[in-house]
C-alpha atoms as a PDB file:
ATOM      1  CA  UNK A   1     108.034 -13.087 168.898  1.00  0.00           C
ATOM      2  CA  UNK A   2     111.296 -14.941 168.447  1.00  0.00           C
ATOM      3  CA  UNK A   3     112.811 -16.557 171.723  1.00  0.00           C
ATOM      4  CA  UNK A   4     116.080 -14.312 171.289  1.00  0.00           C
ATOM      5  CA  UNK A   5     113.770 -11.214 172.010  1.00  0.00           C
ATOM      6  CA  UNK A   6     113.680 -12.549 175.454  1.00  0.00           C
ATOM      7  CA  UNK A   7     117.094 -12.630 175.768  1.00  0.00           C
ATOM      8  CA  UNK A   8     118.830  -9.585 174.457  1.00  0.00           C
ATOM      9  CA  UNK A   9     115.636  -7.620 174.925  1.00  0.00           C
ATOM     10  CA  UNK A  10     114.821  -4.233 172.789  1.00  0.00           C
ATOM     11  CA  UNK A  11     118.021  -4.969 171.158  1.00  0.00           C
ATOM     12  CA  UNK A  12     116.345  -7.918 169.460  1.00  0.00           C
ATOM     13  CA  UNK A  13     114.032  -5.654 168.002  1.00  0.00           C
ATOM     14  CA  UNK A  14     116.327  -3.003 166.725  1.00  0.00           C
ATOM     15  CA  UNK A  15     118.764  -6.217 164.981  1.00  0.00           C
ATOM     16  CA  UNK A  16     115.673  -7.997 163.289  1.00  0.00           C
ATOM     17  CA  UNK A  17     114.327  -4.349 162.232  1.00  0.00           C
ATOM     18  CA  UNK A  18     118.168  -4.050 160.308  1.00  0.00           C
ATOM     19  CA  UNK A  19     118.079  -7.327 159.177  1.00  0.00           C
ATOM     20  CA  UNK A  20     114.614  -7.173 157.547  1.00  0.00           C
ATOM     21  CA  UNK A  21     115.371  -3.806 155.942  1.00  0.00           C
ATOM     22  CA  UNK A  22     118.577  -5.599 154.601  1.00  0.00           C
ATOM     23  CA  UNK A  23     116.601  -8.733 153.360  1.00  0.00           C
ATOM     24  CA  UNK A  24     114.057  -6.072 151.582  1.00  0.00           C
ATOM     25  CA  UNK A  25     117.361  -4.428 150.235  1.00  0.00           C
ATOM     26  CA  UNK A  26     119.023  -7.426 148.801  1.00  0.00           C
ATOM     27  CA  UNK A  27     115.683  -8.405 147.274  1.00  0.00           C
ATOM     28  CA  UNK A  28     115.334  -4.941 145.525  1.00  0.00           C
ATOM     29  CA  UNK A  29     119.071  -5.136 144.170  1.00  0.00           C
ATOM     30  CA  UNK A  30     118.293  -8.559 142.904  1.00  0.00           C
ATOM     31  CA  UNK A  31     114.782  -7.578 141.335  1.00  0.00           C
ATOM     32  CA  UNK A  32     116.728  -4.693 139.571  1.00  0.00           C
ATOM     33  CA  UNK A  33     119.350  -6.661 137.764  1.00  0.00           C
END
């Protein structure tokens, strides 16, 4: 995985999962207009 991962850990994890799910949500908004 990403180098951060080693850094921060499980919270790594957690902040991509969010910022994937956002990046899939922005992408749906845009798709819809």
């Amino acid at each position: 995985l990403h180098l951060v991962q080693n850094r921060c850990g499980g919270m790594s994890l957690v902040y991509e999962g969010r910022a994937y799910k956002l990046k899939r949500a922005d992408r749906n908004i845009g798709d819809a207009r």
